[in-house]
PDB file of N, CA and C in Angstrom:
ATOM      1  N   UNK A   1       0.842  -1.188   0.000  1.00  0.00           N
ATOM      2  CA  UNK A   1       0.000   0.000   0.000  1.00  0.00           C
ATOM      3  C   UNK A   1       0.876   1.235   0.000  1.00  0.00           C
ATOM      4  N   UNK A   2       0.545   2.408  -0.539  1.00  0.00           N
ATOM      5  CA  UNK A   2       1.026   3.618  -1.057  1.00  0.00           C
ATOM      6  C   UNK A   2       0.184   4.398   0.184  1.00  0.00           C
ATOM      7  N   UNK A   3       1.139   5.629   0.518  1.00  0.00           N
ATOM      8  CA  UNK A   3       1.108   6.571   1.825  1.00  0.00           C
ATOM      9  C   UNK A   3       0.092   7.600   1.044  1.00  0.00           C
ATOM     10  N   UNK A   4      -1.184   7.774   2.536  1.00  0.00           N
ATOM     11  CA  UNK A   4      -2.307   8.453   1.712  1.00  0.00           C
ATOM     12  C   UNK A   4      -2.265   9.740   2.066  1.00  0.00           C
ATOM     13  N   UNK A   5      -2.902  10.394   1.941  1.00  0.00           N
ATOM     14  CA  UNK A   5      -3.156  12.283   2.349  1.00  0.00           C
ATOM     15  C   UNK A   5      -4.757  12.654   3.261  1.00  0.00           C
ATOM     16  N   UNK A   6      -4.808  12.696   4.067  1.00  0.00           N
ATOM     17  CA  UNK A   6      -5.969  13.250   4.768  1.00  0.00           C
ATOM     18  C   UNK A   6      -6.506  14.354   5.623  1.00  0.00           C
ATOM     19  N   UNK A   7      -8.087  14.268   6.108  1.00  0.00           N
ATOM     20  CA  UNK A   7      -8.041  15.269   6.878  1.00  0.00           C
ATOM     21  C   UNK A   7      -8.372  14.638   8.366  1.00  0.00           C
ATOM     22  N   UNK A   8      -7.993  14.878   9.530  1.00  0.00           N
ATOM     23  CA  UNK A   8      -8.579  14.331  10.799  1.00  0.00           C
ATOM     24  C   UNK A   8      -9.990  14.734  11.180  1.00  0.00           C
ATOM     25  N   UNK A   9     -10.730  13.425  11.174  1.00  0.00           N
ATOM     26  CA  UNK A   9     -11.679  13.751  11.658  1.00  0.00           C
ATOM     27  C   UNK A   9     -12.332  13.840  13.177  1.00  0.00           C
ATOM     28  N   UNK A  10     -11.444  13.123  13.813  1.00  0.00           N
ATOM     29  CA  UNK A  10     -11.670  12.772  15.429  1.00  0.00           C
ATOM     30  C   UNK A  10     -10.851  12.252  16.099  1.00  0.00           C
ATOM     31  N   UNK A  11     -10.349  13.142  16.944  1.00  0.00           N
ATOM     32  CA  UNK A  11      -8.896  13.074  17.999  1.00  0.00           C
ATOM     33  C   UNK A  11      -9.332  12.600  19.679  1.00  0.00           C
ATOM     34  N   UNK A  12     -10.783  11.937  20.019  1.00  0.00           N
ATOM     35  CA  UNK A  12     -10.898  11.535  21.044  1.00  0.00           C
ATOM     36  C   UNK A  12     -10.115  10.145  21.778  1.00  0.00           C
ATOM     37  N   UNK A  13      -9.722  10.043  21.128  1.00  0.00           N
ATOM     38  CA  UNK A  13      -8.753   8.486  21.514  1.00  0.00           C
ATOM     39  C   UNK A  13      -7.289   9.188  21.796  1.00  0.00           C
ATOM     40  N   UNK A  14      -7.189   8.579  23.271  1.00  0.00           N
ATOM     41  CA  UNK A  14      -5.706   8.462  23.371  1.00  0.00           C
ATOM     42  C   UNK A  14      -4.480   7.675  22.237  1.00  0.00           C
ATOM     43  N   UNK A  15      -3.998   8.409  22.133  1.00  0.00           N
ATOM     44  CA  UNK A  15      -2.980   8.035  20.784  1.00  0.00           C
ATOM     45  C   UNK A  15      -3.711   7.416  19.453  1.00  0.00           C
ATOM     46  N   UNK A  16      -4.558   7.672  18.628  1.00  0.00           N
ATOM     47  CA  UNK A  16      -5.447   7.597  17.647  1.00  0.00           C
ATOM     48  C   UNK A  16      -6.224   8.620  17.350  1.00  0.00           C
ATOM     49  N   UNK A  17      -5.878   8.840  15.920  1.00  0.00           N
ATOM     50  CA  UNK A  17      -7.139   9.431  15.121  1.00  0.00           C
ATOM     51  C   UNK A  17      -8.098   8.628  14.115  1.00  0.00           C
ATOM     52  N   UNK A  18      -9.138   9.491  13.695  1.00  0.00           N
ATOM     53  CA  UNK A  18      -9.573   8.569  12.397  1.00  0.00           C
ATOM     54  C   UNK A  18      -9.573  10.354  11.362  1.00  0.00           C
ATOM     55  N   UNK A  19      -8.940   8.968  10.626  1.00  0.00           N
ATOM     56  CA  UNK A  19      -8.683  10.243   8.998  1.00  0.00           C
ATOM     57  C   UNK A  19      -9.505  10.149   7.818  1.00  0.00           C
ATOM     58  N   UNK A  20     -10.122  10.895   7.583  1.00  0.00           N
ATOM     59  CA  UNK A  20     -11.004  10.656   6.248  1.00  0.00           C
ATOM     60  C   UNK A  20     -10.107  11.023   5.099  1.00  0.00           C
ATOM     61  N   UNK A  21      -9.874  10.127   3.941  1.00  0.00           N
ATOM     62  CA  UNK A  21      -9.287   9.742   2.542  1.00  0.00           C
ATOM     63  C   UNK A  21     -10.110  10.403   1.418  1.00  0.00           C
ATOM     64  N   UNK A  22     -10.383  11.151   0.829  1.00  0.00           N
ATOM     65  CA  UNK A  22     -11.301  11.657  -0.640  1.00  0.00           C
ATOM     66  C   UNK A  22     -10.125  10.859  -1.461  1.00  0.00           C
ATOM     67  N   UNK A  23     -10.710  10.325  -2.851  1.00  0.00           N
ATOM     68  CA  UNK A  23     -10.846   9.986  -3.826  1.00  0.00           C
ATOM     69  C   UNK A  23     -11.602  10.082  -5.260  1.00  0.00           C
ATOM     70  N   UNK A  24     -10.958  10.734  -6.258  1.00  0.00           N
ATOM     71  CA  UNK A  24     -11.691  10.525  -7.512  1.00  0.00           C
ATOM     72  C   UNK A  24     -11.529   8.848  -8.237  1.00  0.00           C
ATOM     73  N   UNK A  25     -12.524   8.671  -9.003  1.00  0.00           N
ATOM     74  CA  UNK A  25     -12.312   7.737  -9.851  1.00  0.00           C
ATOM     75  C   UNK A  25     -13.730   8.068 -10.985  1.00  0.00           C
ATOM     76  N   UNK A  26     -13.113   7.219 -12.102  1.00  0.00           N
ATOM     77  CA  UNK A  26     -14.101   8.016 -13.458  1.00  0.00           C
ATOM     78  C   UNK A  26     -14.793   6.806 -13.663  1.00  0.00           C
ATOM     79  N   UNK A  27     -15.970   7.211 -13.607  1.00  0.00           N
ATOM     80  CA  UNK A  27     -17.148   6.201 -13.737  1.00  0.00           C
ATOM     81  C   UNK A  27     -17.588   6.247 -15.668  1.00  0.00           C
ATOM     82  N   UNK A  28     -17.007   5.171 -16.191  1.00  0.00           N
ATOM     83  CA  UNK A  28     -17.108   5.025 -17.927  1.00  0.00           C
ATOM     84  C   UNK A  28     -18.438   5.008 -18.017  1.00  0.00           C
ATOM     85  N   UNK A  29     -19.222   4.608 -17.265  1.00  0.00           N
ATOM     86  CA  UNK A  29     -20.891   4.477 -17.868  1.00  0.00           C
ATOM     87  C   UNK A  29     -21.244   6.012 -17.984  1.00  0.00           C
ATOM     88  N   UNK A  30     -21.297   7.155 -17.178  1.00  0.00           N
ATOM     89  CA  UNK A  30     -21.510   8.181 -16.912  1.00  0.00           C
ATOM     90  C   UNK A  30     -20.595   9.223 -17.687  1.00  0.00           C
ATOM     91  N   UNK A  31     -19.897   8.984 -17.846  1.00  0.00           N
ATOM     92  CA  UNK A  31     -18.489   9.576 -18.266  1.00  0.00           C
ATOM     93  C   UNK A  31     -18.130  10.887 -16.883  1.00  0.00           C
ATOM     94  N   UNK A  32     -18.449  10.690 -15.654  1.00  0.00           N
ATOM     95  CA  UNK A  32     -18.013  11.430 -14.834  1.00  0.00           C
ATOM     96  C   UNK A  32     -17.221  11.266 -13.617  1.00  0.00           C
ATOM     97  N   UNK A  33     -16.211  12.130 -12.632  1.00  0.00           N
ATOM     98  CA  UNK A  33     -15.509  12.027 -11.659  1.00  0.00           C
ATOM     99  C   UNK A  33     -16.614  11.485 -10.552  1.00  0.00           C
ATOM    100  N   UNK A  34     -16.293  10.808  -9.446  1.00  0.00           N
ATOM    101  CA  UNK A  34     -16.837  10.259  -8.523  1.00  0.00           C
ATOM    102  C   UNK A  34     -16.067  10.301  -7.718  1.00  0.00           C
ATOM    103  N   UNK A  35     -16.495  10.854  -6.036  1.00  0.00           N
ATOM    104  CA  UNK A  35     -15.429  11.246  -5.211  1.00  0.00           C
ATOM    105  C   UNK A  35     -16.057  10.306  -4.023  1.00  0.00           C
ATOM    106  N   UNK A  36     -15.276   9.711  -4.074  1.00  0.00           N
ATOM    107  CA  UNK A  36     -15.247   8.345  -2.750  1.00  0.00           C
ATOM    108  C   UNK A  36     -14.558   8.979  -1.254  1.00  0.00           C
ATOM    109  N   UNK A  37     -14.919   8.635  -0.582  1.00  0.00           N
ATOM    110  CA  UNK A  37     -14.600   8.749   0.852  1.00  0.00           C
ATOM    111  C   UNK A  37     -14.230   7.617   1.543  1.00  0.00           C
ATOM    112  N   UNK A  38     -13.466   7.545   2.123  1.00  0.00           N
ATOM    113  CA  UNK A  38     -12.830   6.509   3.621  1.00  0.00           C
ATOM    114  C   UNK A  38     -12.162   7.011   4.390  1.00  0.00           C
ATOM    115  N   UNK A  39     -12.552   6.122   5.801  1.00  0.00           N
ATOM    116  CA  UNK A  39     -12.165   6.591   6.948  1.00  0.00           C
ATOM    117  C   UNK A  39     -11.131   5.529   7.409  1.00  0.00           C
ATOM    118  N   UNK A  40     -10.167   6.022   7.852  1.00  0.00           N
ATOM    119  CA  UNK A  40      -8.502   4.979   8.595  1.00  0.00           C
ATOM    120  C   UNK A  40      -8.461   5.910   9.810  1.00  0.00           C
ATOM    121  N   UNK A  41      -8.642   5.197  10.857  1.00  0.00           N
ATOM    122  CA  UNK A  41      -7.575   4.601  12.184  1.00  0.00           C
ATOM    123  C   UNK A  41      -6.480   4.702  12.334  1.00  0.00           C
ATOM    124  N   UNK A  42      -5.704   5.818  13.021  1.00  0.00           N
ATOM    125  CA  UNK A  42      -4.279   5.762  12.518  1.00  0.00           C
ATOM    126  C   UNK A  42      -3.496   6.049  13.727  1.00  0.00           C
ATOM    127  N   UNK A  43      -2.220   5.500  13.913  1.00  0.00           N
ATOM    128  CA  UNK A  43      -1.918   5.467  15.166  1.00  0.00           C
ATOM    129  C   UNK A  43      -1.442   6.567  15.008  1.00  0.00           C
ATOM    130  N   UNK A  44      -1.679   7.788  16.337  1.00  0.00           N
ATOM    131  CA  UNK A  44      -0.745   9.206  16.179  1.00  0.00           C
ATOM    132  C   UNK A  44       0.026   8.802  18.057  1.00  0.00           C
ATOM    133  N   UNK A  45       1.857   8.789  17.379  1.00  0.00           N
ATOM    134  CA  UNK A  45       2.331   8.277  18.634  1.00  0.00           C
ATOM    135  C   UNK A  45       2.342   9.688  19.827  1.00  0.00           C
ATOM    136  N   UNK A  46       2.439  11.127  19.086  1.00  0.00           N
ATOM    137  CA  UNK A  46       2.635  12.172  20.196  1.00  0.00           C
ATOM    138  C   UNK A  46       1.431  12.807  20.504  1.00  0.00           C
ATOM    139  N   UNK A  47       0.565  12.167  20.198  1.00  0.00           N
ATOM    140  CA  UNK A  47      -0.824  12.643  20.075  1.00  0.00           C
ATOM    141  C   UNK A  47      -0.976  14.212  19.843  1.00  0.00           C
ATOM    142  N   UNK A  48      -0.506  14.700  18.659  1.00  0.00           N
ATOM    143  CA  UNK A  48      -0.405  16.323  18.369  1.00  0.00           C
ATOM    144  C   UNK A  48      -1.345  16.334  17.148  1.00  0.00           C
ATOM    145  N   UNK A  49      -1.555  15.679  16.705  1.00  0.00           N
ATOM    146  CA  UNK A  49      -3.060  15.831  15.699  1.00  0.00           C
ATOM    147  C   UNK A  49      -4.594  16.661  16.191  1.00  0.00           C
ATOM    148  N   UNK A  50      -4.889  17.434  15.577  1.00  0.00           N
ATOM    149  CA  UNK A  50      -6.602  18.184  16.114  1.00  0.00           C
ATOM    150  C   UNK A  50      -6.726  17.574  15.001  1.00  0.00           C
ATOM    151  N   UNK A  51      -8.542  18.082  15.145  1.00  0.00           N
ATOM    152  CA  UNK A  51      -9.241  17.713  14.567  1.00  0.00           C
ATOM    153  C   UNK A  51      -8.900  19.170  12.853  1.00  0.00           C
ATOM    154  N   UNK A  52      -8.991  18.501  11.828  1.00  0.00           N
ATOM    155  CA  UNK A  52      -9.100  19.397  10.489  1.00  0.00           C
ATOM    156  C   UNK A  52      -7.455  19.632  10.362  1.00  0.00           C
ATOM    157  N   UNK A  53      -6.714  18.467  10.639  1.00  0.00           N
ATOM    158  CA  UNK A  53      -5.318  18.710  10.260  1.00  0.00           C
ATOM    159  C   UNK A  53      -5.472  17.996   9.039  1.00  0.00           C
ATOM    160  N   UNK A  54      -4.735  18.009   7.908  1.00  0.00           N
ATOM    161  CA  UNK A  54      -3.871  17.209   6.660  1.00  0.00           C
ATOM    162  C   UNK A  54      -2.774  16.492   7.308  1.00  0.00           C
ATOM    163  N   UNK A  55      -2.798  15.246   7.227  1.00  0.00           N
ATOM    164  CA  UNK A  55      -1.645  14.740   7.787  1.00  0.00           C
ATOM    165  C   UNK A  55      -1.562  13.522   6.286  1.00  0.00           C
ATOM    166  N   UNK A  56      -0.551  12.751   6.872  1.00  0.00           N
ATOM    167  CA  UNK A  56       0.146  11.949   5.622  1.00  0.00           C
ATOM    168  C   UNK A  56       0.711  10.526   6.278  1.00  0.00           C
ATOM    169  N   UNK A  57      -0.696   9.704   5.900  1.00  0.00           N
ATOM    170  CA  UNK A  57      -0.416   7.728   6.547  1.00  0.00           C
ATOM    171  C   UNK A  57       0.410   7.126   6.105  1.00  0.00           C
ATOM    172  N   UNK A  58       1.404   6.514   6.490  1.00  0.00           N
ATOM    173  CA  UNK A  58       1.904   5.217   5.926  1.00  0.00           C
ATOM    174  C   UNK A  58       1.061   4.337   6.726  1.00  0.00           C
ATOM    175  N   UNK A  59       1.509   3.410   6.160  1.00  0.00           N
ATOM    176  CA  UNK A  59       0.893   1.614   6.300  1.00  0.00           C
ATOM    177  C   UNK A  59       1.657   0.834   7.051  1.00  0.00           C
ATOM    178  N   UNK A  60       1.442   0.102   8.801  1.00  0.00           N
ATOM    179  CA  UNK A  60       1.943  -0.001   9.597  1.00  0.00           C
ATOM    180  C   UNK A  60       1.453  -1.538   9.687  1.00  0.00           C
ATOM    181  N   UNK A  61       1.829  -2.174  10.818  1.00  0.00           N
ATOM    182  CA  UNK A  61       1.361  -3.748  11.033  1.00  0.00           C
ATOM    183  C   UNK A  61       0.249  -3.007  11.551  1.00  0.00           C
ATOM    184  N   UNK A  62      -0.760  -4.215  11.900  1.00  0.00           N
ATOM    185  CA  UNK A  62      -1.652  -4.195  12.263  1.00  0.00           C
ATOM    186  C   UNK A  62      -1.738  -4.094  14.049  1.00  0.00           C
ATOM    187  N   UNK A  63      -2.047  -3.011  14.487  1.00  0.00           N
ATOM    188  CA  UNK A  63      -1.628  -2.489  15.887  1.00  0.00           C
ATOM    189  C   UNK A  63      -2.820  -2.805  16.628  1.00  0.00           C
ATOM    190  N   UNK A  64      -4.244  -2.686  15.932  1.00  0.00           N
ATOM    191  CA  UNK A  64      -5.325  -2.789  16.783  1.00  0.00           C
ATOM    192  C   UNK A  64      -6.453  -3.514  15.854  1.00  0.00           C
ATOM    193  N   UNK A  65      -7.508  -4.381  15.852  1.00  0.00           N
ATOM    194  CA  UNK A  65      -8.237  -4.359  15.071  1.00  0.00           C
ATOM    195  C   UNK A  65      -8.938  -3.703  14.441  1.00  0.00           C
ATOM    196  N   UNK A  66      -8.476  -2.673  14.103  1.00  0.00           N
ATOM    197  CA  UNK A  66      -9.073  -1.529  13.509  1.00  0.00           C
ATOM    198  C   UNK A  66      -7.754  -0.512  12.686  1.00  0.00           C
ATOM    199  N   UNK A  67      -6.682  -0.408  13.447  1.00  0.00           N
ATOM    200  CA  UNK A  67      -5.628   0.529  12.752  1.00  0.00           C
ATOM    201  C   UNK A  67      -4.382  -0.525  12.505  1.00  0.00           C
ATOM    202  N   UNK A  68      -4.424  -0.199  11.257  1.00  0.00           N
ATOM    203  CA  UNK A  68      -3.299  -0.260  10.244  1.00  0.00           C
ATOM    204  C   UNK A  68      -2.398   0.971  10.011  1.00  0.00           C
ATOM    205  N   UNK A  69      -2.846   1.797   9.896  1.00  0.00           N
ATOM    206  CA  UNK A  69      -2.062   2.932   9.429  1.00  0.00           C
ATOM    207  C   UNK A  69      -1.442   3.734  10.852  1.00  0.00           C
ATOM    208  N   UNK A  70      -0.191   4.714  10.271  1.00  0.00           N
ATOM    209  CA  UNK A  70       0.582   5.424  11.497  1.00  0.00           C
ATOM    210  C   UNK A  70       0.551   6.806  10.763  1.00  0.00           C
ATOM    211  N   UNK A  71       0.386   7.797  11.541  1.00  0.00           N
ATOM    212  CA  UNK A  71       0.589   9.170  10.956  1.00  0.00           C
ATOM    213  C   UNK A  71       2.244   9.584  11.076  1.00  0.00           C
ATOM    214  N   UNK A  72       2.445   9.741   9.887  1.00  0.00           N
ATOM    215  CA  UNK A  72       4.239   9.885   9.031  1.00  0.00           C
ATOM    216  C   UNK A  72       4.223  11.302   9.645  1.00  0.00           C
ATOM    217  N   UNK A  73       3.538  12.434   9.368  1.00  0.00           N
ATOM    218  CA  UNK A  73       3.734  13.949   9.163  1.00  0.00           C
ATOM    219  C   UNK A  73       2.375  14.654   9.301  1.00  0.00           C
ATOM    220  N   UNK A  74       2.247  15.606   9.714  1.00  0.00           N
ATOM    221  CA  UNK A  74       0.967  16.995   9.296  1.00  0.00           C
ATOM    222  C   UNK A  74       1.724  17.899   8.798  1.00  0.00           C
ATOM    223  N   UNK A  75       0.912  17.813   7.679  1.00  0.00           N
ATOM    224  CA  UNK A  75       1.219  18.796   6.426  1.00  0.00           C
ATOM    225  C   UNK A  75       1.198  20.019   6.762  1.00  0.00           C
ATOM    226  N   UNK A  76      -0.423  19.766   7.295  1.00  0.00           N
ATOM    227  CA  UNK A  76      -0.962  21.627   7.956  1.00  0.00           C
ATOM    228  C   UNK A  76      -1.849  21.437   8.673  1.00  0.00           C
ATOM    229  N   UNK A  77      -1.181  22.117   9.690  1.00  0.00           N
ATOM    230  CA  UNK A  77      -2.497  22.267  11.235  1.00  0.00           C
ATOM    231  C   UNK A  77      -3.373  23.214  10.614  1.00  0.00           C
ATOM    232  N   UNK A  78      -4.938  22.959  10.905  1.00  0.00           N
ATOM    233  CA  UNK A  78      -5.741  23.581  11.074  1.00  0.00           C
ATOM    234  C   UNK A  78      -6.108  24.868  12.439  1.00  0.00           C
ATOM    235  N   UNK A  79      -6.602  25.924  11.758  1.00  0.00           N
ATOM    236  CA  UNK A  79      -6.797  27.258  12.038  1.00  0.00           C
ATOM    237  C   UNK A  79      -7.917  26.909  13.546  1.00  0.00           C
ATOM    238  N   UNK A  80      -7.336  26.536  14.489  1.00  0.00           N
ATOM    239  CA  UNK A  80      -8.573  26.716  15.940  1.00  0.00           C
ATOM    240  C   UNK A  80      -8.665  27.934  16.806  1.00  0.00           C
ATOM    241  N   UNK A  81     -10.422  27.660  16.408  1.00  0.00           N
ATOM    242  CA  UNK A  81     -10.838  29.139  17.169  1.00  0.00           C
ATOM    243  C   UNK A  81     -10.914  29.300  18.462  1.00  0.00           C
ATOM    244  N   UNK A  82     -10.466  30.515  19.045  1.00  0.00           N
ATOM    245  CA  UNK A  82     -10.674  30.194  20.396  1.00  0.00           C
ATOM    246  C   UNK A  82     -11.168  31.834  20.680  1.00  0.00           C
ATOM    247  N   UNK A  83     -12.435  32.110  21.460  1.00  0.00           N
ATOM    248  CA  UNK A  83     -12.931  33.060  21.763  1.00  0.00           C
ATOM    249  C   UNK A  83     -11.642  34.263  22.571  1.00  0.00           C
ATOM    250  N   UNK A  84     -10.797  34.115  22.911  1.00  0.00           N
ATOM    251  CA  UNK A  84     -10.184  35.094  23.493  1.00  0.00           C
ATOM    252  C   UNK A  84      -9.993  36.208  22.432  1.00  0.00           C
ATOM    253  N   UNK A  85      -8.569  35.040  21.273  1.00  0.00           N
ATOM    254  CA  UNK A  85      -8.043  35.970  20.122  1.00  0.00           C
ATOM    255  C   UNK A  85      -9.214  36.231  18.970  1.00  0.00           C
ATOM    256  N   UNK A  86     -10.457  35.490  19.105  1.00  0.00           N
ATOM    257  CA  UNK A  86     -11.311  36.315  18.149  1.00  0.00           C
ATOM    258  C   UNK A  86     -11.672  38.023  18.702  1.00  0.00           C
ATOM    259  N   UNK A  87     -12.326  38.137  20.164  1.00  0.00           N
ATOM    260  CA  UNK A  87     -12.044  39.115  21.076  1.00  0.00           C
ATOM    261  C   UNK A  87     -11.132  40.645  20.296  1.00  0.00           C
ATOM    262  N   UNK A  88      -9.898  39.705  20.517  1.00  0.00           N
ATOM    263  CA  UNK A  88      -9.051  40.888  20.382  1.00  0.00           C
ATOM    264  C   UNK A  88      -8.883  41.401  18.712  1.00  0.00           C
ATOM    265  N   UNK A  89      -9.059  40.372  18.047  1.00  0.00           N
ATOM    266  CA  UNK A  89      -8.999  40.755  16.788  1.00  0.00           C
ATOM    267  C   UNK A  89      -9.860  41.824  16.020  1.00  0.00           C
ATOM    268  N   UNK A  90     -11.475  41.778  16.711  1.00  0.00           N
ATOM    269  CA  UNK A  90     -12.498  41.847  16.758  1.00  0.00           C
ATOM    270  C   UNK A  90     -12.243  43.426  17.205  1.00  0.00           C
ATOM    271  N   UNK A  91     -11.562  43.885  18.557  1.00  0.00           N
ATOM    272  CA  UNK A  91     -11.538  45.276  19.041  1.00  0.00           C
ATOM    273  C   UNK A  91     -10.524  45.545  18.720  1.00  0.00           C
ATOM    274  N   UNK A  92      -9.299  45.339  17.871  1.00  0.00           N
ATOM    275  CA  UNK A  92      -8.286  45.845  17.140  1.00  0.00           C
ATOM    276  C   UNK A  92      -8.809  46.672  15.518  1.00  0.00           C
ATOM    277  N   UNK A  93      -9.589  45.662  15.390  1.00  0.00           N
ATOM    278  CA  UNK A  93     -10.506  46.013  13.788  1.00  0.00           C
ATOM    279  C   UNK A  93     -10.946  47.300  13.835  1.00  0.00           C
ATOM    280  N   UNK A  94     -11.893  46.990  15.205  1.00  0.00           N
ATOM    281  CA  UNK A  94     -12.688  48.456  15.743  1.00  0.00           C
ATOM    282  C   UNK A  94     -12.140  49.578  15.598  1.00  0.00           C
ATOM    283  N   UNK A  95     -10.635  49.395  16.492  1.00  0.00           N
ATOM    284  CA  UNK A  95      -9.753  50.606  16.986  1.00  0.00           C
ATOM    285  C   UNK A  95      -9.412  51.509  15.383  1.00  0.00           C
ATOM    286  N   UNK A  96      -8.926  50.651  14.775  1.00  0.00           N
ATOM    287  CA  UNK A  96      -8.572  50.680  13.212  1.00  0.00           C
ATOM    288  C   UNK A  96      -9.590  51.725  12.423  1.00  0.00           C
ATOM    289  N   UNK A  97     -10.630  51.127  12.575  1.00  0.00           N
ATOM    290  CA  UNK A  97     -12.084  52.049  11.973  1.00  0.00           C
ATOM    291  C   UNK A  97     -12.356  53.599  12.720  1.00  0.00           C
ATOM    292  N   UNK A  98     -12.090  53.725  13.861  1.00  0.00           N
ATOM    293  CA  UNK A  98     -12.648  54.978  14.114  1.00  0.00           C
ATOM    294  C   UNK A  98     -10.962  55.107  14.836  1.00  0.00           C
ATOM    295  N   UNK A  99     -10.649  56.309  13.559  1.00  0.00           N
ATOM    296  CA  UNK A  99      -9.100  56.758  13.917  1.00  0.00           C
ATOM    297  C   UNK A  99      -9.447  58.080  13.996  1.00  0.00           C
ATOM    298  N   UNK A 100      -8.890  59.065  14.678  1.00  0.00           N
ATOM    299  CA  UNK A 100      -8.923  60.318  14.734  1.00  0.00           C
ATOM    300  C   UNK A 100      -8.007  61.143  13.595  1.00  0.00           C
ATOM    301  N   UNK A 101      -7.288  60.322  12.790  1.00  0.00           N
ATOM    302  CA  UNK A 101      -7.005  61.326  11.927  1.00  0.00           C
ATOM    303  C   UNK A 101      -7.895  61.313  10.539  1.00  0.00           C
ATOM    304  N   UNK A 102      -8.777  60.170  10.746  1.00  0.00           N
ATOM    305  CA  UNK A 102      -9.597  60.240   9.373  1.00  0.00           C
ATOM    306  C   UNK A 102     -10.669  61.827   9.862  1.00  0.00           C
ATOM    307  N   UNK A 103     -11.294  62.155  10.822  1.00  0.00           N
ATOM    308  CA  UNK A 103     -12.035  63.771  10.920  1.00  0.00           C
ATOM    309  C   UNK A 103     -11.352  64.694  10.222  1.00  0.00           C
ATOM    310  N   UNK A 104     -13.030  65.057   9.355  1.00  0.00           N
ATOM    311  CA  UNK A 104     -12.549  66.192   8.979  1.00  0.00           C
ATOM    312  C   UNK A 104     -13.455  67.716   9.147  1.00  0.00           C
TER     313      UNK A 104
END
């Protein structure tokens, strides 16, 4: 098996995620793309995966009845919101908009 590309879908397991896989394949009857989905089990050993990362499986022994795969790398952490720095971003914007040198 060839090392896949995904996104995390659920980081509630101690040391495990599950990663959802997209896929095209061309359906000849239709003559159109078809985008398949699967979900892998994947062992994450430092448990630093969130949820909406891209990470990148290789293909491992079989660790659990369920995971085969080990997470190699994250490509790219996903953007998490957290009410503080929306806050500040939010009254920085503000500050920005009503400047005293725009009066005229």
């Amino acid at each position: 098996m060839k090392p896949v590309i995904g996104t995390v879908v659920s980081n509630k397991m101690q040391k495990s995620v599950v990663v959802s896989v997209d896929r095209l394949f061309h359906n000849k009857f239709f003559n159109r793309y078809v985008k398949r989905t699967s979900k892998f089990m994947a062992h994450d050993d430092t448990d630093s995966c969130n949820i909406g990362d891209r990470v990148k499986l290789d293909p491992s022994r079989p660790l659990s009845k369920h995971k085969h795969w080990a997470v190699s790398e994250i490509i790219k952490k996903a953007r998490i919101y957290s009410p503080q720095a929306a806050a500040t971003a939010s009254a920085s914007i503000a500050d920005s908009q009503i400047s005293p040198s725009s009066s005229s």
